[in-house]
C-alpha atoms as a PDB file:
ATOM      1  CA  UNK A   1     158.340  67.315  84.788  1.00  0.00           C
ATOM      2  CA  UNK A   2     155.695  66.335  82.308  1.00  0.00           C
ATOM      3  CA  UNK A   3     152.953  68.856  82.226  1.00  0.00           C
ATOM      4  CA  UNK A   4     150.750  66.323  81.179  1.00  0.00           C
ATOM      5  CA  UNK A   5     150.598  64.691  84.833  1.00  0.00           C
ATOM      6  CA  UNK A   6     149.488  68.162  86.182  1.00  0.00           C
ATOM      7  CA  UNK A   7     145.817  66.607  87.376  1.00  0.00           C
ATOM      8  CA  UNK A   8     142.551  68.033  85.191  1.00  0.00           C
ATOM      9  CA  UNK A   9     141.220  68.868  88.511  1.00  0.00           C
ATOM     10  CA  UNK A  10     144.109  71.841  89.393  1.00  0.00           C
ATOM     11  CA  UNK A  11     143.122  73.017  85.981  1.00  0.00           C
ATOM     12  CA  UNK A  12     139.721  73.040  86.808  1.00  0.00           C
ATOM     13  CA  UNK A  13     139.704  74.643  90.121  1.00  0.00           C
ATOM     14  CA  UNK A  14     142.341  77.606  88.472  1.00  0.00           C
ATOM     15  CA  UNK A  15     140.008  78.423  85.592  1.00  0.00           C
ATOM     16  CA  UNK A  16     137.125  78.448  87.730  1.00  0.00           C
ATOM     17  CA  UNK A  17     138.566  80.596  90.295  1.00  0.00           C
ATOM     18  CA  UNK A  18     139.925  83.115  87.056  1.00  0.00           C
ATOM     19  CA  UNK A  19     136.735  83.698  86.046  1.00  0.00           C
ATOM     20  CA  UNK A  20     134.494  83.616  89.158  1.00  0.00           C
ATOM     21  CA  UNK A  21     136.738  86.922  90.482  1.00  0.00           C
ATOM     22  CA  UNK A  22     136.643  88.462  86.838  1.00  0.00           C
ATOM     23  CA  UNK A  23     133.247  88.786  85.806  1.00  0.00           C
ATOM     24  CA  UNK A  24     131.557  88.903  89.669  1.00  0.00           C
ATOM     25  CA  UNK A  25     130.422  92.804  89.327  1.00  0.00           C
ATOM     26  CA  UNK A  26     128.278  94.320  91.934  1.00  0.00           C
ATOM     27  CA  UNK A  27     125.762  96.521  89.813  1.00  0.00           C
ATOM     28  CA  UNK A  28     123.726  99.197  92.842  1.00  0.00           C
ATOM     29  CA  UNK A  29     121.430 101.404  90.790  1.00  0.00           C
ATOM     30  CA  UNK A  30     120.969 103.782  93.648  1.00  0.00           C
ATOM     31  CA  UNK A  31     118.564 106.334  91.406  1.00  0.00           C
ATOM     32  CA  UNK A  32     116.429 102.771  91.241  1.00  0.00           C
ATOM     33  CA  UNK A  33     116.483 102.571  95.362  1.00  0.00           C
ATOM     34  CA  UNK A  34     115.544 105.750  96.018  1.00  0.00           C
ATOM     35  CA  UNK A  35     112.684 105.738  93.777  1.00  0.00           C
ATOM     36  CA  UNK A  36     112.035 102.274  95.390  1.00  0.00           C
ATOM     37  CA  UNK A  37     112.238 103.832  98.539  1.00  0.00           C
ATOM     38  CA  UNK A  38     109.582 107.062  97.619  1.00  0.00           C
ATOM     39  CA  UNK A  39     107.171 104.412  96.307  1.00  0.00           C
ATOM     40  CA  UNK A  40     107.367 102.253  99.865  1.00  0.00           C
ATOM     41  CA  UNK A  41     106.504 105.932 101.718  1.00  0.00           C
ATOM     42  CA  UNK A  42     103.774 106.515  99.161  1.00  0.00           C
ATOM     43  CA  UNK A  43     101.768 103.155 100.068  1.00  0.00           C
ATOM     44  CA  UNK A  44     102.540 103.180 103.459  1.00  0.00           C
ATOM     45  CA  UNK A  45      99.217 102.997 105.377  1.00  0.00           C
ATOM     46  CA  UNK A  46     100.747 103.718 108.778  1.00  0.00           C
ATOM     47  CA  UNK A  47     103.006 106.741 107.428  1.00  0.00           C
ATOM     48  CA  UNK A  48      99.761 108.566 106.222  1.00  0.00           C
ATOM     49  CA  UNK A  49      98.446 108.012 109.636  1.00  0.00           C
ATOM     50  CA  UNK A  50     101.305 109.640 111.332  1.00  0.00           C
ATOM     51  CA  UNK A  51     101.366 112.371 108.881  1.00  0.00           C
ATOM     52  CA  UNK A  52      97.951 112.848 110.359  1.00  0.00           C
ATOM     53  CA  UNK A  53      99.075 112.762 113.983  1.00  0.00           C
ATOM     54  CA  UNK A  54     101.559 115.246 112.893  1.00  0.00           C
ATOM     55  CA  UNK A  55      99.304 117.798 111.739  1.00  0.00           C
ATOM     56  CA  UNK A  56      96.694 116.886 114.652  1.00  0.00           C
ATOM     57  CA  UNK A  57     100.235 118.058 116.579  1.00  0.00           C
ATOM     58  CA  UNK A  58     101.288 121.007 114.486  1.00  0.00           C
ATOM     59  CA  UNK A  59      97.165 122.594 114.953  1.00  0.00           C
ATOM     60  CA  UNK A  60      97.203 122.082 118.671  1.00  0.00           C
ATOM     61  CA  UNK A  61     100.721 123.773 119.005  1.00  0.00           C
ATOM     62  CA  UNK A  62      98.959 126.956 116.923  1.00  0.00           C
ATOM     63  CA  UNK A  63      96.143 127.123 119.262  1.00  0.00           C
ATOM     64  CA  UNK A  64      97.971 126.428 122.335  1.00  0.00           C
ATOM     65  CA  UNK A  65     100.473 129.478 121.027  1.00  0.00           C
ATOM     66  CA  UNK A  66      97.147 132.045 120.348  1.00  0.00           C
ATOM     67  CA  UNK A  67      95.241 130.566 123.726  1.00  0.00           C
ATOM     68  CA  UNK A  68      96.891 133.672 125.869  1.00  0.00           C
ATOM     69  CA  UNK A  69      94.179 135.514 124.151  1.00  0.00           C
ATOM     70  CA  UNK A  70      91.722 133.728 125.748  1.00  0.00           C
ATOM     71  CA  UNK A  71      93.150 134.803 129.024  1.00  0.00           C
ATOM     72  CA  UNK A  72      91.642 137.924 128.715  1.00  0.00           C
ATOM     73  CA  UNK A  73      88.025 139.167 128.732  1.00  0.00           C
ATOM     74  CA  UNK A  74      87.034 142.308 128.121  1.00  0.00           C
ATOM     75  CA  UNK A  75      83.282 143.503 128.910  1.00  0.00           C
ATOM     76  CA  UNK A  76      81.894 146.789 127.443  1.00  0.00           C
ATOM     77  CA  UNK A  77      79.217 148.441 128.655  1.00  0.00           C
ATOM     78  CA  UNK A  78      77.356 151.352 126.679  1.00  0.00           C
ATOM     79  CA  UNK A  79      73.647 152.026 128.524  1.00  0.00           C
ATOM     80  CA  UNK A  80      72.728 154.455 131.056  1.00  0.00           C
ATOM     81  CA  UNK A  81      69.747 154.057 133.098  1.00  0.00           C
ATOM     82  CA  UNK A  82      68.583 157.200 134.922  1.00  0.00           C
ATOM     83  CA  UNK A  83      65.408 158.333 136.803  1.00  0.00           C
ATOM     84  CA  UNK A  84      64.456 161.714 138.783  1.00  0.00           C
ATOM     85  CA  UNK A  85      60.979 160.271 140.240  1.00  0.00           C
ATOM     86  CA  UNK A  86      59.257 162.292 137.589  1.00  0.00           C
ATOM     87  CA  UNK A  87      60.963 161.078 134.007  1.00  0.00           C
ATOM     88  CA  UNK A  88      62.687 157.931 133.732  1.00  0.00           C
ATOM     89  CA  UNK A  89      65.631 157.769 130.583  1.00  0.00           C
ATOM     90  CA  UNK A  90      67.401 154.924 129.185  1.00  0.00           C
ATOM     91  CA  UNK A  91      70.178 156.405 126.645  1.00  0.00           C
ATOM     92  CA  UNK A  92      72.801 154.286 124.238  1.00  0.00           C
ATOM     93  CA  UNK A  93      76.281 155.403 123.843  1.00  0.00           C
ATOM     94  CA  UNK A  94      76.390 158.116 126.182  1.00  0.00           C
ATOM     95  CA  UNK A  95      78.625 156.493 128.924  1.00  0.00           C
ATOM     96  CA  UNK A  96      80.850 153.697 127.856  1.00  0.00           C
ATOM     97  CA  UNK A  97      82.266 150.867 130.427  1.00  0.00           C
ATOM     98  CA  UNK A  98      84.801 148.851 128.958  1.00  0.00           C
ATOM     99  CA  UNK A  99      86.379 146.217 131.894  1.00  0.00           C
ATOM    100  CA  UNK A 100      89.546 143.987 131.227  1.00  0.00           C
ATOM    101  CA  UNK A 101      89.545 140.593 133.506  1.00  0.00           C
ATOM    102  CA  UNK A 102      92.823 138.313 133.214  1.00  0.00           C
ATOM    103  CA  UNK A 103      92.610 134.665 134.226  1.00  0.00           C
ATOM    104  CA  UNK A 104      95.858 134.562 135.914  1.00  0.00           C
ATOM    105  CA  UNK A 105      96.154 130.654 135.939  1.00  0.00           C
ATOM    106  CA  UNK A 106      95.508 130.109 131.996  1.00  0.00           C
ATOM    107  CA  UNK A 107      98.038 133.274 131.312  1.00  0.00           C
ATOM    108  CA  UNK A 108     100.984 131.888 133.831  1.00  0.00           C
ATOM    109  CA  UNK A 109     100.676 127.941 132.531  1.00  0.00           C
ATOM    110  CA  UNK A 110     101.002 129.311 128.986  1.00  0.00           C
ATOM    111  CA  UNK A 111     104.592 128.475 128.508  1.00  0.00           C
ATOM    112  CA  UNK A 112     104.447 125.015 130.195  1.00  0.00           C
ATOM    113  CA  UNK A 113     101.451 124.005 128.023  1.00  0.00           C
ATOM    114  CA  UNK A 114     103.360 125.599 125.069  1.00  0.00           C
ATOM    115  CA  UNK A 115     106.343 123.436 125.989  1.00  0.00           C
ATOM    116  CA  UNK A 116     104.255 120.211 126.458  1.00  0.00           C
ATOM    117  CA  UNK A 117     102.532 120.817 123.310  1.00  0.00           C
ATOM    118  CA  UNK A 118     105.998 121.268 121.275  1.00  0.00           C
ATOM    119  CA  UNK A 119     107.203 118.270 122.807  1.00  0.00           C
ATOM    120  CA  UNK A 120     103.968 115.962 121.457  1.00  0.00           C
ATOM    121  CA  UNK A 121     104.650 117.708 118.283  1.00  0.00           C
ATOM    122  CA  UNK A 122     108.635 116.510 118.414  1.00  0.00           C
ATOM    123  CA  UNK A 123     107.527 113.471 119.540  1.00  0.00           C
ATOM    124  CA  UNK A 124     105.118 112.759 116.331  1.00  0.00           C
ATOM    125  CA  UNK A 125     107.883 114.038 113.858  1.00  0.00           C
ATOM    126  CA  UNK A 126     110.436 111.461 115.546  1.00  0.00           C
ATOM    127  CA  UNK A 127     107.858 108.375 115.184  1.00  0.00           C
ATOM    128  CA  UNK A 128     107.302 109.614 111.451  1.00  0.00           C
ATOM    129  CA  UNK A 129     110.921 109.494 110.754  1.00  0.00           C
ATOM    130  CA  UNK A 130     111.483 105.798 112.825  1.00  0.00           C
ATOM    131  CA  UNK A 131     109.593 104.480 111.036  1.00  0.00           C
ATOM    132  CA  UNK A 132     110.616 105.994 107.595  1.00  0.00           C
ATOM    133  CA  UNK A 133     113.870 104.899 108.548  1.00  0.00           C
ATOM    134  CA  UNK A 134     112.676 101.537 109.500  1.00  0.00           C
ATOM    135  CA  UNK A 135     110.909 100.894 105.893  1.00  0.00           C
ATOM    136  CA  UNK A 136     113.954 101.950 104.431  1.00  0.00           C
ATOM    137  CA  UNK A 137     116.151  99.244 105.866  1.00  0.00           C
ATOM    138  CA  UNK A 138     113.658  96.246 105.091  1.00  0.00           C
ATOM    139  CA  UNK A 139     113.550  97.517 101.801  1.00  0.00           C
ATOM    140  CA  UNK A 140     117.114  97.822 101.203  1.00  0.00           C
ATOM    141  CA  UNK A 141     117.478  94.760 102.620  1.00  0.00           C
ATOM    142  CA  UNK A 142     115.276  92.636 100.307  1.00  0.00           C
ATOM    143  CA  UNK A 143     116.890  94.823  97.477  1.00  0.00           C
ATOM    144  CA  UNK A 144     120.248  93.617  98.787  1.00  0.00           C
ATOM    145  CA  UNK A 145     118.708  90.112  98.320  1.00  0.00           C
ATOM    146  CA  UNK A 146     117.376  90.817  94.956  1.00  0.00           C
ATOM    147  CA  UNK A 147     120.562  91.986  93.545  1.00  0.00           C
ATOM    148  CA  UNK A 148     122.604  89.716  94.940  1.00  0.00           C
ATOM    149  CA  UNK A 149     120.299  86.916  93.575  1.00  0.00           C
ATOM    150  CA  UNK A 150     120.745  88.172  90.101  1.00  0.00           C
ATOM    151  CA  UNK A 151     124.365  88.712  90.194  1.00  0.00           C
ATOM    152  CA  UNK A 152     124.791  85.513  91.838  1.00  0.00           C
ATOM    153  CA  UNK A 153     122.672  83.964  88.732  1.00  0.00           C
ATOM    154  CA  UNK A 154     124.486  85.737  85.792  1.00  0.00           C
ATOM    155  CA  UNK A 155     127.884  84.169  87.808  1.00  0.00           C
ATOM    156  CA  UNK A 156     126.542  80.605  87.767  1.00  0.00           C
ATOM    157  CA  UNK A 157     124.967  80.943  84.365  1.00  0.00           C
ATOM    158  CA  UNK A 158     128.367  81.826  83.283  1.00  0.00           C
ATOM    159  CA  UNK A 159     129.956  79.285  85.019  1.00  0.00           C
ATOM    160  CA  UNK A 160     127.541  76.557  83.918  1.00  0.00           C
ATOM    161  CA  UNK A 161     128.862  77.224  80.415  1.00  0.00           C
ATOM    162  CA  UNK A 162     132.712  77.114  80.926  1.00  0.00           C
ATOM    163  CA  UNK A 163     131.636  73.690  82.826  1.00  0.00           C
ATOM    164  CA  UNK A 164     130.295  72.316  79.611  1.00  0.00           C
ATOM    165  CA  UNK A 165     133.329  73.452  77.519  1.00  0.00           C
ATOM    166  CA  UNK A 166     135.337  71.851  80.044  1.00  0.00           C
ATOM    167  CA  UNK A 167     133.047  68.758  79.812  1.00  0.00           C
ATOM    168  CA  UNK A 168     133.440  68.364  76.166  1.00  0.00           C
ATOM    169  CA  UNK A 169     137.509  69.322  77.152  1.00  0.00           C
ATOM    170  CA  UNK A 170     137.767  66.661  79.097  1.00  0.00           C
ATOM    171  CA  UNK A 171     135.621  64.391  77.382  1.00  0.00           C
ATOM    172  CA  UNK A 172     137.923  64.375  74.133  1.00  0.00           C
ATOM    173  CA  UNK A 173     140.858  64.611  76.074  1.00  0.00           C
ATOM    174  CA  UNK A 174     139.786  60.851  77.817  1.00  0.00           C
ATOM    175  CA  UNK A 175     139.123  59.666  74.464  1.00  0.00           C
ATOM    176  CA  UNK A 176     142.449  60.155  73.147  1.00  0.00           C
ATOM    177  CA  UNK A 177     143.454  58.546  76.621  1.00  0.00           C
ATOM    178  CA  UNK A 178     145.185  61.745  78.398  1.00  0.00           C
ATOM    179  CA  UNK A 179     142.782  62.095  81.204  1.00  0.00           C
ATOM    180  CA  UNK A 180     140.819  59.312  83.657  1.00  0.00           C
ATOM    181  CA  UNK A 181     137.449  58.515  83.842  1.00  0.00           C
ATOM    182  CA  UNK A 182     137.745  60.320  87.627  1.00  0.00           C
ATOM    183  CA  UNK A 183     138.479  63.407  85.965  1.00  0.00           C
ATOM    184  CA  UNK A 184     135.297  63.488  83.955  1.00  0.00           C
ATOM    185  CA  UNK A 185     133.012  62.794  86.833  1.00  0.00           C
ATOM    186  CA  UNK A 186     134.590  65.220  88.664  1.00  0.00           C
ATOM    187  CA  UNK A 187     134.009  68.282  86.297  1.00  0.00           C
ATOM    188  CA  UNK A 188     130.329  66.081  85.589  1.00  0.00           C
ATOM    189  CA  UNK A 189     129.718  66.649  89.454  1.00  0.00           C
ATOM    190  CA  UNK A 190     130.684  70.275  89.994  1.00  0.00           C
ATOM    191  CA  UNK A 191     128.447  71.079  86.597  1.00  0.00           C
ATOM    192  CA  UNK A 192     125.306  69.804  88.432  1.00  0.00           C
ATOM    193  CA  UNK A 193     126.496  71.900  91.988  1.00  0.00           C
ATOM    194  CA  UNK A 194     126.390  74.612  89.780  1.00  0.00           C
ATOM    195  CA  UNK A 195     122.874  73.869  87.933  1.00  0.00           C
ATOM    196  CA  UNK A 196     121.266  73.118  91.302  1.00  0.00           C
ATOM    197  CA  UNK A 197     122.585  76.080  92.526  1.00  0.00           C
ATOM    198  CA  UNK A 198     121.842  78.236  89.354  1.00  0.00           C
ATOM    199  CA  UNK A 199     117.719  76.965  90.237  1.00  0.00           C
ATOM    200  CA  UNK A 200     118.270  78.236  93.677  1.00  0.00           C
ATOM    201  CA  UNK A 201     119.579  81.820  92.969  1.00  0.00           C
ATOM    202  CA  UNK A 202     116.795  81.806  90.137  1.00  0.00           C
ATOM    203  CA  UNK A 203     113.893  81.382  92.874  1.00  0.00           C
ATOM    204  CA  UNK A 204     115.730  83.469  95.656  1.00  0.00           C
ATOM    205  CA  UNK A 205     115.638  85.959  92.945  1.00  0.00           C
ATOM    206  CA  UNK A 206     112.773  85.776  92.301  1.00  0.00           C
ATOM    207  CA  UNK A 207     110.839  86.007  95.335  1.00  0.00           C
ATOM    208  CA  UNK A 208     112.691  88.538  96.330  1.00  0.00           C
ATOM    209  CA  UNK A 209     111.410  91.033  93.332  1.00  0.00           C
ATOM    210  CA  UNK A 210     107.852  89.592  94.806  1.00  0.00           C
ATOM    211  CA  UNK A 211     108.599  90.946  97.989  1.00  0.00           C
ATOM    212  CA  UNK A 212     109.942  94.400  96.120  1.00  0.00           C
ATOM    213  CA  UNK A 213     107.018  94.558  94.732  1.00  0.00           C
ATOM    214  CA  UNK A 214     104.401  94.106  97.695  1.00  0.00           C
ATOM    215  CA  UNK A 215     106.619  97.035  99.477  1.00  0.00           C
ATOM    216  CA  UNK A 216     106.125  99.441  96.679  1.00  0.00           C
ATOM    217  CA  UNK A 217     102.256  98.679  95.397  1.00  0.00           C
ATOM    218  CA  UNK A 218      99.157  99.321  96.680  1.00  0.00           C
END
């Protein structure tokens, strides 16, 4: 068998196939998303607000907590008023009244309105943290995009240049008459797939670090 008469296109599609599983590296800087991820949390309008709610929520629990002190009123009493017809006297200090009243309602709803007021508190810290964890998926999400934009563009880039060598290649090797004129416009067509889609990953990349960076600014 002549090894000659093995087509230019099996050639092709074995080199390309070599070197798209070689030098396709996924690169995650994690340190990166996590500082990403602090910045989105920082300039989050509606995560300030809720930390708001959540204090509102922690001050309300405090007073609902020290409100069984208010169930309790104490009245003190320290004048005596005397007469004997003849000599009337008003004295300070000498008898003292001190009365304790207890607002049985406000003392035995206590633990239910501590109970509902721990549960608005809970419920605050949970909406907080939704929607933390919400921001965090977009945003790894459109840094999935990023990344795999620029890996996907450092692949074709490659690619686009072991297309040209195999151009020129194929372009001597049809001079000297070993391959057709099918086999050039075959490697000609799959280096302009790969230039057109070299653009693409270019713009995908780049709106995507557009949309990183309206996450993470102000």
């Amino acid at each position: 068998m002549n090894v000659k008469k093995i087509t230019i296109s099996l050639f092709i599609f074995m080199l390309y196939s070599i070197q798209t599983y070689a030098q396709f590296e996924t690169n995650i800087n994690y340190k990166l998303l996590d500082s990403l991820k602090e910045l989105r949390y920082d300039v989050a309008y509606s995560l300030k607000i809720q930390q708001e709610d959540i204090f509102a929520a922690q001050q309300a629990l405090y007073s609902t907590q020290k409100s069984w002190l208010a169930s309790f009123t104490i009245g003190v009493s320290s004048f005596r008023y005397s007469s004997d017809g003849a000599i009337t006297q008003i004295s300070a200090f000498s008898d003292i009244g001190i009365t304790l009243s207890l607002d049985l309602y406000s003392f035995a709803s206590l633990n239910n309105r501590i109970r509902i007021a721990k549960h608005e508190l809970r419920k605050k810290e949970y909406q907080y943290l939704s929607q933390q964890k919400a921001m965090e998926r977009e945003l790894v999400g459109v840094y999935s995009t990023y990344l795999l934009a620029v890996e996907k563009l450092k692949l074709l880039t490659s690619q686009e240049s072991n297309q040209l060598e195999i151009l020129n290649l194929v372009k001597e090797k049809f001079l000297r008459g070993e391959a057709k004129i099918d086999d050039y416009l075959a490697v000609e067509e799959l280096l302009e797939k790969t230039r057109i889609a070299k653009i693409e990953a270019e713009v995908a990349s780049e709106m995507a670090y557009k949309e990183l960076q309206i996450l993470t600014t102000d």
